[in-house]
N, C-alpha and C. Protein backbone atom coordinates (compact mmCIF):
# COMPACT_ATOMS: atom_id res chain seq x y z
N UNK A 1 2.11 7.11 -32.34
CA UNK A 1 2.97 5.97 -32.40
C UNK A 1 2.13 4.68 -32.36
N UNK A 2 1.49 4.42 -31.43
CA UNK A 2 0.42 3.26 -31.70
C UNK A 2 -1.11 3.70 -31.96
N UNK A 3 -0.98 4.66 -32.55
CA UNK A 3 -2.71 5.02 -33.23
C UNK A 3 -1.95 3.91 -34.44
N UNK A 4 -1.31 3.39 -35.29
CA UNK A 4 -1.09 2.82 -36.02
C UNK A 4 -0.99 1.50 -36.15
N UNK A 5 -1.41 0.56 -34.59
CA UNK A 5 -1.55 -1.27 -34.42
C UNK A 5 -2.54 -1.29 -34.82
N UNK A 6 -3.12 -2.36 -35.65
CA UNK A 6 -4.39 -2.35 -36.05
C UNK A 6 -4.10 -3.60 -35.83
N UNK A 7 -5.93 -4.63 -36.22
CA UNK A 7 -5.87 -5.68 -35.34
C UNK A 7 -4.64 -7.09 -36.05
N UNK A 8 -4.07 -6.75 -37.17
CA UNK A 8 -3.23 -8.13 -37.76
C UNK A 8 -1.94 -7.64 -36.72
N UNK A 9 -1.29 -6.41 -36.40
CA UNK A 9 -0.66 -6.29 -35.53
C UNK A 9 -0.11 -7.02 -34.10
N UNK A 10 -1.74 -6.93 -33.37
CA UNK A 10 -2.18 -7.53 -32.47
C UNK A 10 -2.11 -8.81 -32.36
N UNK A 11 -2.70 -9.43 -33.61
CA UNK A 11 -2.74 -10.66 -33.40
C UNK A 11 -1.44 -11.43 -33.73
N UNK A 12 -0.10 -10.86 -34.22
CA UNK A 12 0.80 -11.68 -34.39
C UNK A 12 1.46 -11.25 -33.37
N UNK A 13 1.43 -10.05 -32.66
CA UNK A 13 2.02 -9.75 -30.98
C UNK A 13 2.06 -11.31 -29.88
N UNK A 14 0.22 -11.19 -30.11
CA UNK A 14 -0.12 -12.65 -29.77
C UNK A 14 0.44 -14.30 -29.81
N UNK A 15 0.36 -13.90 -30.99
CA UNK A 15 1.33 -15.44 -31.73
C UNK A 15 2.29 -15.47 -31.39
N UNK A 16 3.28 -14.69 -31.28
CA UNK A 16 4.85 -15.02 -30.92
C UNK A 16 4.56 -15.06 -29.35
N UNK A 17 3.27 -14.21 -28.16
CA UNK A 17 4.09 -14.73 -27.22
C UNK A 17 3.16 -16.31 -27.07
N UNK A 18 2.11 -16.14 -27.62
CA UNK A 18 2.29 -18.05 -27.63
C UNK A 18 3.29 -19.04 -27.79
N UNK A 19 4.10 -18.96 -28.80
CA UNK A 19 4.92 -19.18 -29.42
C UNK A 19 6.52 -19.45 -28.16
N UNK A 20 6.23 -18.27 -27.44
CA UNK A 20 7.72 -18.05 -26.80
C UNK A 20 7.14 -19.09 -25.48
N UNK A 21 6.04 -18.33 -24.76
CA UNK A 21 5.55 -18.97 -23.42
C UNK A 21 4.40 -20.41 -23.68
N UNK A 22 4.45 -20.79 -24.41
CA UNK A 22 3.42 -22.06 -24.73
C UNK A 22 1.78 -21.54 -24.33
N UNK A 23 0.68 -22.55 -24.67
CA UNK A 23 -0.44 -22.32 -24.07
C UNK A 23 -0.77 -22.44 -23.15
N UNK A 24 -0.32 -23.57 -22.42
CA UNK A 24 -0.41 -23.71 -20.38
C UNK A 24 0.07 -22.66 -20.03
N UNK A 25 1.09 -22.21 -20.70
CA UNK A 25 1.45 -20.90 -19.21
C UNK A 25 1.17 -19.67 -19.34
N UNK A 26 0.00 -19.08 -20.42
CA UNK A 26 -0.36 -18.21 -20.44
C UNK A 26 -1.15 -17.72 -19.65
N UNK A 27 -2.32 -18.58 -18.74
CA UNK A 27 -3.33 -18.43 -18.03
C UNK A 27 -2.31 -17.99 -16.81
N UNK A 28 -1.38 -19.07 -16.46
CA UNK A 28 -0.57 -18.50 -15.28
C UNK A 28 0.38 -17.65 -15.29
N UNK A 29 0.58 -16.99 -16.61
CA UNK A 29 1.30 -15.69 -16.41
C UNK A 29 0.26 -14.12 -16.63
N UNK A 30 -1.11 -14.50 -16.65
CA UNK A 30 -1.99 -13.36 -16.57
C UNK A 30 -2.37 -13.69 -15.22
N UNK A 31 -2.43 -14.78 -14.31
CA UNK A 31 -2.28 -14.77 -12.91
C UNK A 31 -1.91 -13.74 -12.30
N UNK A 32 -0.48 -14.30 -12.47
CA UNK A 32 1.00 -13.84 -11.74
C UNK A 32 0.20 -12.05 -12.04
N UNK A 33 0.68 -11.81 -13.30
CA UNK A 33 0.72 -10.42 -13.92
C UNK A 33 -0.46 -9.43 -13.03
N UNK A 34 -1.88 -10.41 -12.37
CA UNK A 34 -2.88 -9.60 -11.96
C UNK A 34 -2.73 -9.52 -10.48
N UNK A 35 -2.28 -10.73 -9.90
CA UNK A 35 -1.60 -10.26 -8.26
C UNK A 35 -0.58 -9.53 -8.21
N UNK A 36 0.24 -9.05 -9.05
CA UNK A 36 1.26 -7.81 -9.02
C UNK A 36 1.09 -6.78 -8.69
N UNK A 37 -0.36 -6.58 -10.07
CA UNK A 37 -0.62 -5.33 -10.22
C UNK A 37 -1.61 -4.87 -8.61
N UNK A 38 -2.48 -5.46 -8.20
CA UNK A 38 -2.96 -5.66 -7.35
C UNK A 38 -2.50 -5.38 -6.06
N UNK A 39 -1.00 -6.02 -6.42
CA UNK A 39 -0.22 -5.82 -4.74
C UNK A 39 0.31 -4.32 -4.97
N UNK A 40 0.77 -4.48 -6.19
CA UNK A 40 1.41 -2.61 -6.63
C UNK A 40 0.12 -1.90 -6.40
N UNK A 41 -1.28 -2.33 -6.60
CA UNK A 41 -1.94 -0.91 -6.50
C UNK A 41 -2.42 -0.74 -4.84
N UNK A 42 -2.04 -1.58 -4.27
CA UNK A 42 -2.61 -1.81 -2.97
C UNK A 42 -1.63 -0.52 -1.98
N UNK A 43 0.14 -1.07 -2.98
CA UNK A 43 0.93 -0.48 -1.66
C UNK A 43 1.05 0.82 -1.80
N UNK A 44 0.89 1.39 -3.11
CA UNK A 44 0.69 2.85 -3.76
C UNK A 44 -0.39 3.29 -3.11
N UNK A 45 -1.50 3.19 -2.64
CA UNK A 45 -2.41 3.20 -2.09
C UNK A 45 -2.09 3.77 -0.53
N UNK A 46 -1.75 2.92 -0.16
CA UNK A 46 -1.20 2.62 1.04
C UNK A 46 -0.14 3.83 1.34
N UNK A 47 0.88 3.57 0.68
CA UNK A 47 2.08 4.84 0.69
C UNK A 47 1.01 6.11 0.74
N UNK A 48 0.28 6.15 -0.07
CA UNK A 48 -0.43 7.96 -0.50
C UNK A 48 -1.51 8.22 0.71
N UNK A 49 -2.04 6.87 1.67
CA UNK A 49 -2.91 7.10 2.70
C UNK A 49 -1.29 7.72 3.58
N UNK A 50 -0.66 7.18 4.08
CA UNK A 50 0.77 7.44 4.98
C UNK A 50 0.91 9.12 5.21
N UNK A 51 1.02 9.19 3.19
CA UNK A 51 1.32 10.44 3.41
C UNK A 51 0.24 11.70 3.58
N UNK A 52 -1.17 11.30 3.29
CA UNK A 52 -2.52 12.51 3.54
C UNK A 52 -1.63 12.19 5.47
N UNK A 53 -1.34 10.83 5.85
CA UNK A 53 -1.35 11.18 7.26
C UNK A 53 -0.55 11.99 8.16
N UNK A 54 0.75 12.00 7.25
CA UNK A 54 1.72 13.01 7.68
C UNK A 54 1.60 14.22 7.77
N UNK A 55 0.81 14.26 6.20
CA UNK A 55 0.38 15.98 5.91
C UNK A 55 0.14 16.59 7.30
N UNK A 56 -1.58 15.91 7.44
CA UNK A 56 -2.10 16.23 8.68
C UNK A 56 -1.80 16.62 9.73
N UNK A 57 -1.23 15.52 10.29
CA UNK A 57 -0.51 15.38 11.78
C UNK A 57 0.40 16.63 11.78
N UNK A 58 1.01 17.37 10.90
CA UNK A 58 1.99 17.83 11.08
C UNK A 58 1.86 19.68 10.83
N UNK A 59 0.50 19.26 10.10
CA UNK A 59 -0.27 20.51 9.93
C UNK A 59 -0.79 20.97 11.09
N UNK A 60 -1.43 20.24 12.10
CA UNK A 60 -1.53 20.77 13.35
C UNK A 60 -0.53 20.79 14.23
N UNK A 61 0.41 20.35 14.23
CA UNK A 61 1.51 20.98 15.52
C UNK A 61 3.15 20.81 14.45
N UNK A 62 3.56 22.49 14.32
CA UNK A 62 4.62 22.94 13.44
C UNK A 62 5.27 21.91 14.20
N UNK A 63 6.43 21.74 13.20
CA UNK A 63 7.96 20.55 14.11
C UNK A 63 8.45 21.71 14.66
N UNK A 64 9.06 21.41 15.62
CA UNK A 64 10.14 21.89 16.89
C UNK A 64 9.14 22.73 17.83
N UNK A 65 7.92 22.89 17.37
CA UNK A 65 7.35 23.74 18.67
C UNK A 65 6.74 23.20 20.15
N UNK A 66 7.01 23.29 20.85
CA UNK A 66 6.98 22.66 22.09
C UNK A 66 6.06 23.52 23.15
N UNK A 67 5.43 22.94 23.97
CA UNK A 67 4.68 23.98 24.62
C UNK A 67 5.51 24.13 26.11
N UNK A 68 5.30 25.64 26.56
CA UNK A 68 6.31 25.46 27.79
C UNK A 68 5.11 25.30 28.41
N UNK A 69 5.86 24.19 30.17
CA UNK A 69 4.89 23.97 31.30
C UNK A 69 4.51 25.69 32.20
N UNK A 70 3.23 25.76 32.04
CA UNK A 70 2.86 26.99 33.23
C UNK A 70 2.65 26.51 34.62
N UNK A 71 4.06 26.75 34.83
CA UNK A 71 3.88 26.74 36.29
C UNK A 71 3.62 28.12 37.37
N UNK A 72 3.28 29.03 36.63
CA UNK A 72 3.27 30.23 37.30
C UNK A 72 1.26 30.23 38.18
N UNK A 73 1.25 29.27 37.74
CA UNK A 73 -0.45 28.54 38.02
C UNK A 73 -0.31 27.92 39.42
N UNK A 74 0.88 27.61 39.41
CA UNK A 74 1.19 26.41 40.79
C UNK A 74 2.18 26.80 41.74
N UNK A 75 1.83 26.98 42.73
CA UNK A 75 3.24 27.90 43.91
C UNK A 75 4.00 26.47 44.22
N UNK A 76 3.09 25.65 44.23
CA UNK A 76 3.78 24.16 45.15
C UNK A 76 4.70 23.54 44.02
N UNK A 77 4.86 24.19 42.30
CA UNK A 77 5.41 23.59 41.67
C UNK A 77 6.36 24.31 41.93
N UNK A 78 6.44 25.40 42.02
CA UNK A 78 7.65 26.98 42.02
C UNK A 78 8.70 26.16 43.27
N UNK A 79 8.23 25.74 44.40
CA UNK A 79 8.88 25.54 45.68
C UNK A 79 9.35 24.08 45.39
N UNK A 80 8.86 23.25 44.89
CA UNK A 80 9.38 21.92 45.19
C UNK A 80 10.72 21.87 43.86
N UNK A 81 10.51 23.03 42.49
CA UNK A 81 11.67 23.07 41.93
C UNK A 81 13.18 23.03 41.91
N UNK A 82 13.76 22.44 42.08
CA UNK A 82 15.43 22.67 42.21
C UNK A 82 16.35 23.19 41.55
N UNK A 83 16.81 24.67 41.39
CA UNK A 83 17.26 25.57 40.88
C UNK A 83 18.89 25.36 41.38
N UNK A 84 20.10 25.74 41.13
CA UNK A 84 20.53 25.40 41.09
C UNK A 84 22.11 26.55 41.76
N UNK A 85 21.27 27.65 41.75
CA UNK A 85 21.09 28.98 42.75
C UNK A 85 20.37 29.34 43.90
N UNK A 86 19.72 28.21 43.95
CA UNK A 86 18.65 28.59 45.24
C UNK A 86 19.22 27.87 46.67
N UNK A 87 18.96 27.66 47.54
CA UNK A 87 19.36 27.21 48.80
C UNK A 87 18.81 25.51 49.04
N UNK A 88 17.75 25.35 48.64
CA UNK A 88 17.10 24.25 48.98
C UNK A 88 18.16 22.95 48.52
């Protein structure tokens, strides 16, 4: 489809947007056009660091798994517990 612009193509592409946007505001609409792209490639960037970080994080500890407390290590934790069957 465009293996077929050759350069008279080009150059009247050119001409009309001279034509539409004048010559002053061409410099400031290849400005504009390069802090866009810039901010777009920054936040794409940004988004795809987020997500290597999620990957990660999440690769080492599955969701919902929780570690239970061993208290079978600790008698003074067993006794000071409040059960709800017990007497204390």
């Amino acid at each position: 489809m465009f293996s077929r612009i050759g350069p008279l193509e080009i150059t009247l592409i050119l001409l009309i947007v001279v034509l539409l946007f004048g010559a002053k505001k061409l410099p400031e609409l290849a400005r504009g056009t390069g802090r866009a792209l810039r901010i777009f490639k920054a936040e794409t960037k940004g988004l795809i660091d987020d997500d290597d970080d999620e990957s990660s994080s999440t690769s080492t500890k599955p969701a919902g798994e929780l570690k239970a407390p061993d208290h079978a290590s600790d008698p003074e934790a067993l006794k000071s517990e409040h059960r709800p069957d017990s007497a204390n």
